[in-house]
Protein backbone atom coordinates (compact mmCIF):
# COMPACT_ATOMS: atom_id res chain seq x y z
CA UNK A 1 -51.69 -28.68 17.56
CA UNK A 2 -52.25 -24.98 16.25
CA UNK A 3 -49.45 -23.32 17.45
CA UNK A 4 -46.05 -24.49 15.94
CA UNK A 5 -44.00 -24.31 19.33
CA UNK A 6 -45.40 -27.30 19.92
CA UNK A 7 -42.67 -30.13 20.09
CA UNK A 8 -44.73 -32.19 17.50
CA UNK A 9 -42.15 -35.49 18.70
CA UNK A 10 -42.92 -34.89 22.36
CA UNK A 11 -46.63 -34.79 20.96
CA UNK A 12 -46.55 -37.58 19.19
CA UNK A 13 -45.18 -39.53 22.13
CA UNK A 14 -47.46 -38.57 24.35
CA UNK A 15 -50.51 -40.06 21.69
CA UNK A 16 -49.02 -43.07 21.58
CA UNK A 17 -48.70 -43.33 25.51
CA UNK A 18 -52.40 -42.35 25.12
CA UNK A 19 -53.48 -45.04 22.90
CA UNK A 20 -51.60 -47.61 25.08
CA UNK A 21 -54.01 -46.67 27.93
CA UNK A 22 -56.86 -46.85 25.63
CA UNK A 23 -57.34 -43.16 26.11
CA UNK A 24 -59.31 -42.07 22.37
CA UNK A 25 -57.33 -38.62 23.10
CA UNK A 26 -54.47 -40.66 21.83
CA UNK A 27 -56.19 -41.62 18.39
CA UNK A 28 -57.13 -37.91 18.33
CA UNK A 29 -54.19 -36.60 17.95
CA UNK A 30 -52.34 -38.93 15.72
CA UNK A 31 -55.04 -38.49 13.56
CA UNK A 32 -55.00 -34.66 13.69
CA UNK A 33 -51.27 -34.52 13.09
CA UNK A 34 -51.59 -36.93 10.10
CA UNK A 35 -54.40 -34.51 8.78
CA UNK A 36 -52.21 -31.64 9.09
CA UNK A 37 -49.34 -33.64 7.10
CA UNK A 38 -51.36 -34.28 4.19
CA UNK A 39 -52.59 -30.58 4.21
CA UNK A 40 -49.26 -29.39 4.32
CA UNK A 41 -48.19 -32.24 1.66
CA UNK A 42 -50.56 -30.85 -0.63
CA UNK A 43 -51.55 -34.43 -2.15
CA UNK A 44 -53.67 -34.91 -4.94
CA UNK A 45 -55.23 -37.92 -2.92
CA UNK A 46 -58.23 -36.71 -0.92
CA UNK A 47 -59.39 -40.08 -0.43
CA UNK A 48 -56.41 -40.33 2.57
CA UNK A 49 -57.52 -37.24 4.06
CA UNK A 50 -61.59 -38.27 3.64
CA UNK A 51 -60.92 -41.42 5.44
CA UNK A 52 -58.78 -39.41 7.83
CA UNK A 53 -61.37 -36.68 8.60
CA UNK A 54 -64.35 -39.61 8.90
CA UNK A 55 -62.67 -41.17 11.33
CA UNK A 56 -61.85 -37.87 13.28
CA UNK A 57 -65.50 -36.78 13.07
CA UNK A 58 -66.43 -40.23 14.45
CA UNK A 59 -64.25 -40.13 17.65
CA UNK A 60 -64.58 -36.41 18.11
CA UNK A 61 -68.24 -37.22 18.18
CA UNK A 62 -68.21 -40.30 20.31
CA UNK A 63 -66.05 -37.93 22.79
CA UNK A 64 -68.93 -35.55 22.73
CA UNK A 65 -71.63 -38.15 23.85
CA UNK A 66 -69.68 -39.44 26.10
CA UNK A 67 -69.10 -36.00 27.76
CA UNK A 68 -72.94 -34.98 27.73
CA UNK A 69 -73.52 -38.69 29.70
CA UNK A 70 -71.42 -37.79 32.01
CA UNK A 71 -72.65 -34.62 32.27
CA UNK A 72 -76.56 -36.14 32.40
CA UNK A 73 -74.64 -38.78 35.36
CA UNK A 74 -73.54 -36.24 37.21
CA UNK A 75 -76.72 -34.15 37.12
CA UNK A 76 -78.47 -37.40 38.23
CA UNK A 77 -76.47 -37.93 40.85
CA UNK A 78 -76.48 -34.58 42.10
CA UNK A 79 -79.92 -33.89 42.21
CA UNK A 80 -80.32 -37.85 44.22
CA UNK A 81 -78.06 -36.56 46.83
CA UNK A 82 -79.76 -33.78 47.43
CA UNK A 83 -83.44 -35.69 47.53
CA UNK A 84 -81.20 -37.90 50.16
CA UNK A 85 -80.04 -34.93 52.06
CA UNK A 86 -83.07 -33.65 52.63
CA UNK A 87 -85.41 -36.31 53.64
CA UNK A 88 -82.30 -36.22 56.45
CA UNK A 89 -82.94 -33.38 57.51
């Protein structure tokens, strides 16, 4: 969402097609672009763009654990196939 050649519609579509598959990448976005709206809006209301950037925080985080468990799953289940590989062998 950086760069402005971004179609922000087609971006916005594909979030909500997101968030119909229950995909938190959806949520993501839409909350990123409404971030980015209030920056550029320039409102006096921070308390918008607080509850806005806690709930950002909160998924971007949850995305994070999630990754390093599936990172730790894979590991797990790399290093068991090799264990069962080589009492194969």
């Amino acid at each position: 969402m950086k760069g402005e050649s971004i179609n922000q519609e087609l971006l916005l579509v594909y979030s909500d097609w997101l968030q119909e598959r229950g995909d938190p990448h959806g949520e993501i976005i839409a909350l990123q672009y409404a971030l980015q709206l209030e920056y550029k809006a320039n409102r006096n209301s921070n308390k918008k763009r607080l509850d806005l950037q806690k709930r950002l925080d909160y998924l971007m985080q949850a995305q994070e654990s999630a990754l390093q468990l599936s990172a730790e799953n894979l590991s797990d289940a790399d290093s068991s196939n090799n264990c069962n590989l080589s009492s194969l062998g």
